[in-house]
PDB file of N, CA and C in Angstrom:
ATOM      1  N   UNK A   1       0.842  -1.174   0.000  1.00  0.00           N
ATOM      2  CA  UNK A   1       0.000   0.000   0.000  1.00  0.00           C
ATOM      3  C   UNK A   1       0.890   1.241   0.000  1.00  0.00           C
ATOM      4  N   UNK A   2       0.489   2.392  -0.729  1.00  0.00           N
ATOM      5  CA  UNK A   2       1.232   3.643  -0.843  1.00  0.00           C
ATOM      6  C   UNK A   2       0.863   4.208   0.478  1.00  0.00           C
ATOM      7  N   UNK A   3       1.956   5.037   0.597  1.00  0.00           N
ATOM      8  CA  UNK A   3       2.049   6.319   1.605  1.00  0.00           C
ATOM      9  C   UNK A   3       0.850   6.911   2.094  1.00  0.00           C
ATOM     10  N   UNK A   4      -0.184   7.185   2.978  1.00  0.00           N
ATOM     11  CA  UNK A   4      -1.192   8.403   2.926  1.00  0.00           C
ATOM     12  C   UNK A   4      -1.119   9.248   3.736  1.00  0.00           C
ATOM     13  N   UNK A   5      -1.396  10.879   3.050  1.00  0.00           N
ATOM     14  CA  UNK A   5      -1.103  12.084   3.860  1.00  0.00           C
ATOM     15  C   UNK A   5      -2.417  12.790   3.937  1.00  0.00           C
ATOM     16  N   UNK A   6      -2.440  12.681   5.282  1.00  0.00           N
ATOM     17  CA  UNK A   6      -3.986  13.445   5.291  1.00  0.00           C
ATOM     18  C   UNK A   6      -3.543  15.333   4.705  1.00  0.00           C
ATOM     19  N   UNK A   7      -4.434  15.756   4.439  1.00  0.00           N
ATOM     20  CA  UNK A   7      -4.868  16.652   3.830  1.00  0.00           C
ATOM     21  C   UNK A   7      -6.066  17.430   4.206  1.00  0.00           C
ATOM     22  N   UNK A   8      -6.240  18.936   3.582  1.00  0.00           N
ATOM     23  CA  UNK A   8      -7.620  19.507   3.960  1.00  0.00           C
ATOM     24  C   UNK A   8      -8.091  20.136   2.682  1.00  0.00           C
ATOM     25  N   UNK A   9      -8.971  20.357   2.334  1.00  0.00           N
ATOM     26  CA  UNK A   9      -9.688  20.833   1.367  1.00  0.00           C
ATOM     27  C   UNK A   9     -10.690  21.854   1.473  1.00  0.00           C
ATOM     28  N   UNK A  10     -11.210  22.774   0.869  1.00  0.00           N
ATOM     29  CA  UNK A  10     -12.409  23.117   1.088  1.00  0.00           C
ATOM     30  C   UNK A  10     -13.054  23.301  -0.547  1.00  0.00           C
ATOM     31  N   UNK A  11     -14.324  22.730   0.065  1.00  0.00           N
ATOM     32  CA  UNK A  11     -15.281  22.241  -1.250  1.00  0.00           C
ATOM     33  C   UNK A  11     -16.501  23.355  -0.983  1.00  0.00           C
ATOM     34  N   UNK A  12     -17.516  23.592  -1.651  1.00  0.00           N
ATOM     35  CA  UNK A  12     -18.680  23.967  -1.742  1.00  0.00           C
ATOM     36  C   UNK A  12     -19.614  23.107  -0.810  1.00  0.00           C
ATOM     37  N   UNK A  13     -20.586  23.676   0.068  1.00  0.00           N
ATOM     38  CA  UNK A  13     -21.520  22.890   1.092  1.00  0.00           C
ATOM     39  C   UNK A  13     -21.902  21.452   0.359  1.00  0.00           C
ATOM     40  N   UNK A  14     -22.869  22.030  -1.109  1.00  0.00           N
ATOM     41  CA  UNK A  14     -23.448  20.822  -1.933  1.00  0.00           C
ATOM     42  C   UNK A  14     -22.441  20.516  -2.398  1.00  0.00           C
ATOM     43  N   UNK A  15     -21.090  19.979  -3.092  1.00  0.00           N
ATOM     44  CA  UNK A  15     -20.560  19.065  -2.940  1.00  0.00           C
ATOM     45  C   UNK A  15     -20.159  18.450  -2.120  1.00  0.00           C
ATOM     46  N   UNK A  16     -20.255  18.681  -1.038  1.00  0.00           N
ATOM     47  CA  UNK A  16     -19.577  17.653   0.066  1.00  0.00           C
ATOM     48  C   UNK A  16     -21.234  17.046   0.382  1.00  0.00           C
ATOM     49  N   UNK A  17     -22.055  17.852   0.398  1.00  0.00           N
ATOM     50  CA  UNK A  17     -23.046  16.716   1.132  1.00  0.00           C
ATOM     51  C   UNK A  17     -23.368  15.666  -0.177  1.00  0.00           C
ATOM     52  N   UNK A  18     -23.267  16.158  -1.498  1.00  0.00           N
ATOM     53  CA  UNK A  18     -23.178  15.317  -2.275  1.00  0.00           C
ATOM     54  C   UNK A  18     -22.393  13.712  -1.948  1.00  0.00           C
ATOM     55  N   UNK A  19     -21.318  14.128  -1.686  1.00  0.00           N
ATOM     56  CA  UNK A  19     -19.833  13.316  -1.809  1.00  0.00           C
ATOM     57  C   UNK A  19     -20.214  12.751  -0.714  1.00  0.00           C
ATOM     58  N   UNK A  20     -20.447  13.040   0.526  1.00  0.00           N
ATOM     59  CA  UNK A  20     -20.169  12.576   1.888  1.00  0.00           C
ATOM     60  C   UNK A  20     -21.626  11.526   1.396  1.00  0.00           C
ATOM     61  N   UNK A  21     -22.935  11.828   0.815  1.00  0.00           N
ATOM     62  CA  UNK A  21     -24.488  10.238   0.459  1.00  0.00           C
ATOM     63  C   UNK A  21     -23.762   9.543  -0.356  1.00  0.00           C
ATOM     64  N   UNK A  22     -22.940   9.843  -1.373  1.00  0.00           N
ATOM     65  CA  UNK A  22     -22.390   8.900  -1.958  1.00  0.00           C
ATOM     66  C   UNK A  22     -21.747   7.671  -1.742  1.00  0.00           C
ATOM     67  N   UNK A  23     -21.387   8.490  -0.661  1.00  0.00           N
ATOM     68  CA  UNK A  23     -19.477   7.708  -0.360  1.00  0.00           C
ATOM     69  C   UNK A  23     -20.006   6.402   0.289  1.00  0.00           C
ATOM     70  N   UNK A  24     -20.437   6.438   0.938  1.00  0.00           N
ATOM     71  CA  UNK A  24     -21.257   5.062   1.675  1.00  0.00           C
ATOM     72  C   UNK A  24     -20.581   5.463   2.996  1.00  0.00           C
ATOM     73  N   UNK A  25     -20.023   5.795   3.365  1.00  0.00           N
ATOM     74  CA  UNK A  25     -19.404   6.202   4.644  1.00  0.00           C
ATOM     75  C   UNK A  25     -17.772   6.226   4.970  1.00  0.00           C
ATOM     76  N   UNK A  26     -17.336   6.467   3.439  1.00  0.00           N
ATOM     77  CA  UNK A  26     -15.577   5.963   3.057  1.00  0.00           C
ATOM     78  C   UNK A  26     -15.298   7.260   2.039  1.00  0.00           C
ATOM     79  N   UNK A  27     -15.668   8.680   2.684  1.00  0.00           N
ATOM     80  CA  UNK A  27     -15.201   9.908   1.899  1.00  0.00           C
ATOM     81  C   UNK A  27     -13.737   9.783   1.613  1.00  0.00           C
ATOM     82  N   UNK A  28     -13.140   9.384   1.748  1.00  0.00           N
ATOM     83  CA  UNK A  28     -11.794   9.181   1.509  1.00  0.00           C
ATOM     84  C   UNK A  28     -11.577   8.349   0.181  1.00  0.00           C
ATOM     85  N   UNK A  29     -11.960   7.255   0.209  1.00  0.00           N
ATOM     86  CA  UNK A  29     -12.381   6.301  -1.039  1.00  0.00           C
ATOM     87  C   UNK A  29     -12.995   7.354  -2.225  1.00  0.00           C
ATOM     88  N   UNK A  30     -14.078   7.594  -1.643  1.00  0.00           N
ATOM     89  CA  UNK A  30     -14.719   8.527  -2.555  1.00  0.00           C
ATOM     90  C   UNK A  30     -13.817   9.429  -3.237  1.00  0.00           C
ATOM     91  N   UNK A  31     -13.024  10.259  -2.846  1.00  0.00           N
ATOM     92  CA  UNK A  31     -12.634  10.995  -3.040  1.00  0.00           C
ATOM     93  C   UNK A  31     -11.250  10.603  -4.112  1.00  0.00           C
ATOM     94  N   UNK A  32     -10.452   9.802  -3.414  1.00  0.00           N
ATOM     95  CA  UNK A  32      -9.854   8.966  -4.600  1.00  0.00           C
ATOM     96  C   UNK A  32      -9.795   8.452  -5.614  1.00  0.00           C
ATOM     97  N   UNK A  33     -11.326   8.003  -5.596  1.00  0.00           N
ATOM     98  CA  UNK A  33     -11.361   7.402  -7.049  1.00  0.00           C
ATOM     99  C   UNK A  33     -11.893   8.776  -7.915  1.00  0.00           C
ATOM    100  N   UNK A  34     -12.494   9.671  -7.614  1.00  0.00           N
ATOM    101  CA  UNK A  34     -12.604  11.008  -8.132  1.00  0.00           C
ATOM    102  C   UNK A  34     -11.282  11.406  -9.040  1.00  0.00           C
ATOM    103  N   UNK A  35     -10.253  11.185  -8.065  1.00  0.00           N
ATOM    104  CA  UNK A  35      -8.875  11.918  -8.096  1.00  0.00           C
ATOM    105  C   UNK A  35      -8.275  11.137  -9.068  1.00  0.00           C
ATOM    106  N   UNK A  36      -8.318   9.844  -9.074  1.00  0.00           N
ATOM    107  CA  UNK A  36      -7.762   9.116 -10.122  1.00  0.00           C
ATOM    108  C   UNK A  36      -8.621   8.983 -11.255  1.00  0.00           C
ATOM    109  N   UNK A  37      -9.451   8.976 -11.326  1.00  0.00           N
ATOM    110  CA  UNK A  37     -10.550   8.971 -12.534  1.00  0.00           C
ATOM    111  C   UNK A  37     -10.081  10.158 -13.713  1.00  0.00           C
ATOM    112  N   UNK A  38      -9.941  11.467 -12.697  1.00  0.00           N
ATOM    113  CA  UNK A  38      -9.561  12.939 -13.624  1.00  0.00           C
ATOM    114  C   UNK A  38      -8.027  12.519 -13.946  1.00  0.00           C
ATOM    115  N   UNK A  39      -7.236  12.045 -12.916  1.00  0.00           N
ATOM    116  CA  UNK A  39      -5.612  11.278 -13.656  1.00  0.00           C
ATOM    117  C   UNK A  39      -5.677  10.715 -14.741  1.00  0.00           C
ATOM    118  N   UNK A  40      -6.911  10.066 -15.123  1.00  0.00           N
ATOM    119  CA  UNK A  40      -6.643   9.472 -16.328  1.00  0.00           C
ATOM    120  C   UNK A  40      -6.909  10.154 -17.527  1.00  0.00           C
ATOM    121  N   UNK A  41      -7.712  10.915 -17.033  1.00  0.00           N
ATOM    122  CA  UNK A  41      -8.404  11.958 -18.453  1.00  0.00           C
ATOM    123  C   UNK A  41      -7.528  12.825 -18.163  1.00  0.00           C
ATOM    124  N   UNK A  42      -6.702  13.069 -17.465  1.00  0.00           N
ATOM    125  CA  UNK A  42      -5.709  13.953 -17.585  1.00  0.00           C
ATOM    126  C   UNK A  42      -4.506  13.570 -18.886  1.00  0.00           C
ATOM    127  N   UNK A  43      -4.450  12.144 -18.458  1.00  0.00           N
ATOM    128  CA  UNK A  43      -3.037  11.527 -19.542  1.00  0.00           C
ATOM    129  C   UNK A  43      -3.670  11.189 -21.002  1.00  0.00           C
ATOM    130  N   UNK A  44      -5.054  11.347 -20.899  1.00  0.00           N
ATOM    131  CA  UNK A  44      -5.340  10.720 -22.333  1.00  0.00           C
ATOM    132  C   UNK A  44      -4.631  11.273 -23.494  1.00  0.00           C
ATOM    133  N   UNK A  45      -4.754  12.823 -23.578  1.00  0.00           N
ATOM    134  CA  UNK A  45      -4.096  12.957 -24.581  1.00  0.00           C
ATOM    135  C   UNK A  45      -2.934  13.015 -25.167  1.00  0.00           C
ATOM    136  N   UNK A  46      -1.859  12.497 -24.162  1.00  0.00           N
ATOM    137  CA  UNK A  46      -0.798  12.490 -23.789  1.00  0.00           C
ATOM    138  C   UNK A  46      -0.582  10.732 -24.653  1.00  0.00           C
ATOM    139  N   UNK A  47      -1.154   9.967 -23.680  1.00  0.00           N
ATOM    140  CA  UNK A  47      -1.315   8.450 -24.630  1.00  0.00           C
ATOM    141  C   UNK A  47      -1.824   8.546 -25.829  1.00  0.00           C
ATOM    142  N   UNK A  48      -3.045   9.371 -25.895  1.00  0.00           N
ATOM    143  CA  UNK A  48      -3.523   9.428 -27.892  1.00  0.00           C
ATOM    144  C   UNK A  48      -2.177  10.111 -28.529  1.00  0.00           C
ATOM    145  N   UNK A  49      -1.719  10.577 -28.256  1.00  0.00           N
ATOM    146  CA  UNK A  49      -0.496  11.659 -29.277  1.00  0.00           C
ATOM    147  C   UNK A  49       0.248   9.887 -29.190  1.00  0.00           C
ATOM    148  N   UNK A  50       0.490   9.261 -27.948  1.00  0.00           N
ATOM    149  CA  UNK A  50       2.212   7.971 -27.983  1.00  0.00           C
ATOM    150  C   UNK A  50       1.714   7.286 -29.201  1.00  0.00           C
ATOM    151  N   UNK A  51       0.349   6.656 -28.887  1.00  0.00           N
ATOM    152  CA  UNK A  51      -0.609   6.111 -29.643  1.00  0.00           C
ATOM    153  C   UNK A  51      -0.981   5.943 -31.447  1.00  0.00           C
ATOM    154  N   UNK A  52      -0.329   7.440 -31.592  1.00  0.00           N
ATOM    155  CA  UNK A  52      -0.657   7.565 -32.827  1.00  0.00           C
ATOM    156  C   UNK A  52       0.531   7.781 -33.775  1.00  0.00           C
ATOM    157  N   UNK A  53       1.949   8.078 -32.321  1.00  0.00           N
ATOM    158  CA  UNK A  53       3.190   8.172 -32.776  1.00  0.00           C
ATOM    159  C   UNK A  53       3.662   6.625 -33.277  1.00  0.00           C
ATOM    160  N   UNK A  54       3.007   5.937 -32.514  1.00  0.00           N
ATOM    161  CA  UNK A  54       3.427   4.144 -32.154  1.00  0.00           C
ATOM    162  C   UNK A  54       2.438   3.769 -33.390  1.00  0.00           C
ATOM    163  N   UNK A  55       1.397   4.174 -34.141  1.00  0.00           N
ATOM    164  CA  UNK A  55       0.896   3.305 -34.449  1.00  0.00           C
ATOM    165  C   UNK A  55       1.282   2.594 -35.836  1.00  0.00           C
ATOM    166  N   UNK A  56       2.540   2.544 -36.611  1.00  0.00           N
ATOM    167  CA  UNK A  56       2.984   2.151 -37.604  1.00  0.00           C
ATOM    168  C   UNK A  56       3.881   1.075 -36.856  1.00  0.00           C
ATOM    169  N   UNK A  57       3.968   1.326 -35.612  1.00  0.00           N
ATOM    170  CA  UNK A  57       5.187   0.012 -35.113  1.00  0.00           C
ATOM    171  C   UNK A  57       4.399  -0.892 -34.071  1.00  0.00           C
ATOM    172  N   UNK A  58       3.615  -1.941 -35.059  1.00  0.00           N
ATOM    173  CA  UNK A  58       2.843  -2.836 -34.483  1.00  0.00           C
ATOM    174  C   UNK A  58       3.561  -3.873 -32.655  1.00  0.00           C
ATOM    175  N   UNK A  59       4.871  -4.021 -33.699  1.00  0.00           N
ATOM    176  CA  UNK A  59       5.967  -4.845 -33.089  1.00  0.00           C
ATOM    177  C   UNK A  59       5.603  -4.657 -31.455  1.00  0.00           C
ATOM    178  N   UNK A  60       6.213  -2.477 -31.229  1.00  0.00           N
ATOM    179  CA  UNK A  60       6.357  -2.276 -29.908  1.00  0.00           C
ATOM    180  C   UNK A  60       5.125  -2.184 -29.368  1.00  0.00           C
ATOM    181  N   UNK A  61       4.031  -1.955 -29.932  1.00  0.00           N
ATOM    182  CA  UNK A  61       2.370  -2.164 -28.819  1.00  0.00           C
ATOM    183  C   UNK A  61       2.231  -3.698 -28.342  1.00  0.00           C
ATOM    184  N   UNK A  62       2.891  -4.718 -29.404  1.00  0.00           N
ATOM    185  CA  UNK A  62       2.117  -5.506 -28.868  1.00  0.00           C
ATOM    186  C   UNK A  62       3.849  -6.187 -27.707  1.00  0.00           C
ATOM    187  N   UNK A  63       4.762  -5.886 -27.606  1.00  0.00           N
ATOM    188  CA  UNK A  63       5.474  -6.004 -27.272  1.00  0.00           C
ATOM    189  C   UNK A  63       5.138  -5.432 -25.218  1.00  0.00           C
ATOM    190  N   UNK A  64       4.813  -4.242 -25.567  1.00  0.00           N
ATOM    191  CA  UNK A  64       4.447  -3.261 -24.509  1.00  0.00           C
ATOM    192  C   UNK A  64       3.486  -4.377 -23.748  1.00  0.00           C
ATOM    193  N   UNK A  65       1.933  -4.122 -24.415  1.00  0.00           N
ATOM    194  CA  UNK A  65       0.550  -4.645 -24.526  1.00  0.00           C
ATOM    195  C   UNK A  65       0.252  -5.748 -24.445  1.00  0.00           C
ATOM    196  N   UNK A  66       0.471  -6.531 -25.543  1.00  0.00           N
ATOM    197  CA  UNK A  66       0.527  -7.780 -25.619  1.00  0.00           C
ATOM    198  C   UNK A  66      -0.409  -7.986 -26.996  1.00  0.00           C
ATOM    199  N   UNK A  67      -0.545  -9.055 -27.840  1.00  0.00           N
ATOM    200  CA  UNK A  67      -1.041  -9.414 -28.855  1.00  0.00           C
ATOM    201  C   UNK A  67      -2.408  -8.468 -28.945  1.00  0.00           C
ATOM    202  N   UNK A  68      -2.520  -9.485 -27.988  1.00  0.00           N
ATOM    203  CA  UNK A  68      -4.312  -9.055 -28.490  1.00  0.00           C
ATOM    204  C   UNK A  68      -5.057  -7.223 -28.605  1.00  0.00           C
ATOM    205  N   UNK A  69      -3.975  -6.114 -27.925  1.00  0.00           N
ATOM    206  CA  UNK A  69      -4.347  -4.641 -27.669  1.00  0.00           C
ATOM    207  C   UNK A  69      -3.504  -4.373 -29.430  1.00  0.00           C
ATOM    208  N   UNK A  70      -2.348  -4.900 -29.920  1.00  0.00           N
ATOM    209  CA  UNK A  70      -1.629  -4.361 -31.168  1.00  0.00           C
ATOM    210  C   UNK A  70      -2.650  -4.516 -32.354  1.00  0.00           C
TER     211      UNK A  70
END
């Protein structure tokens, strides 16, 4: 398991009471997968640009990937 550093935030009233019915009672969870969810849409276009640099060299996707993603 990674490192965890608590932290403070301040959100808007309705998002937190949002976040806090959601969460099931694990705002922390909640909040993480939030955080990593936008990480990924953060890198997308970052992977579409590797993606499209890579895509004449079957070899290294499926090398990377494996068969079946090349």
């Amino acid at each position: 398991m990674s490192t965890r550093t608590r932290t403070t935030v301040t959100l808007p009233d309705d998002l937190l009471a949002h976040a806090r019915a959601a969460s099931g009672g694990n705002l922390s969870a909640y909040i993480e997968h939030a955080l990593r969810a936008q990480q990924l849409r953060d890198a997308a276009s970052a992977v579409r640009a590797w993606r499209e640099r890579a895509a004449g060299d079957t070899e290294e996707l499926a090398d990377i990937f494996g068969e079946d993603v090349a």
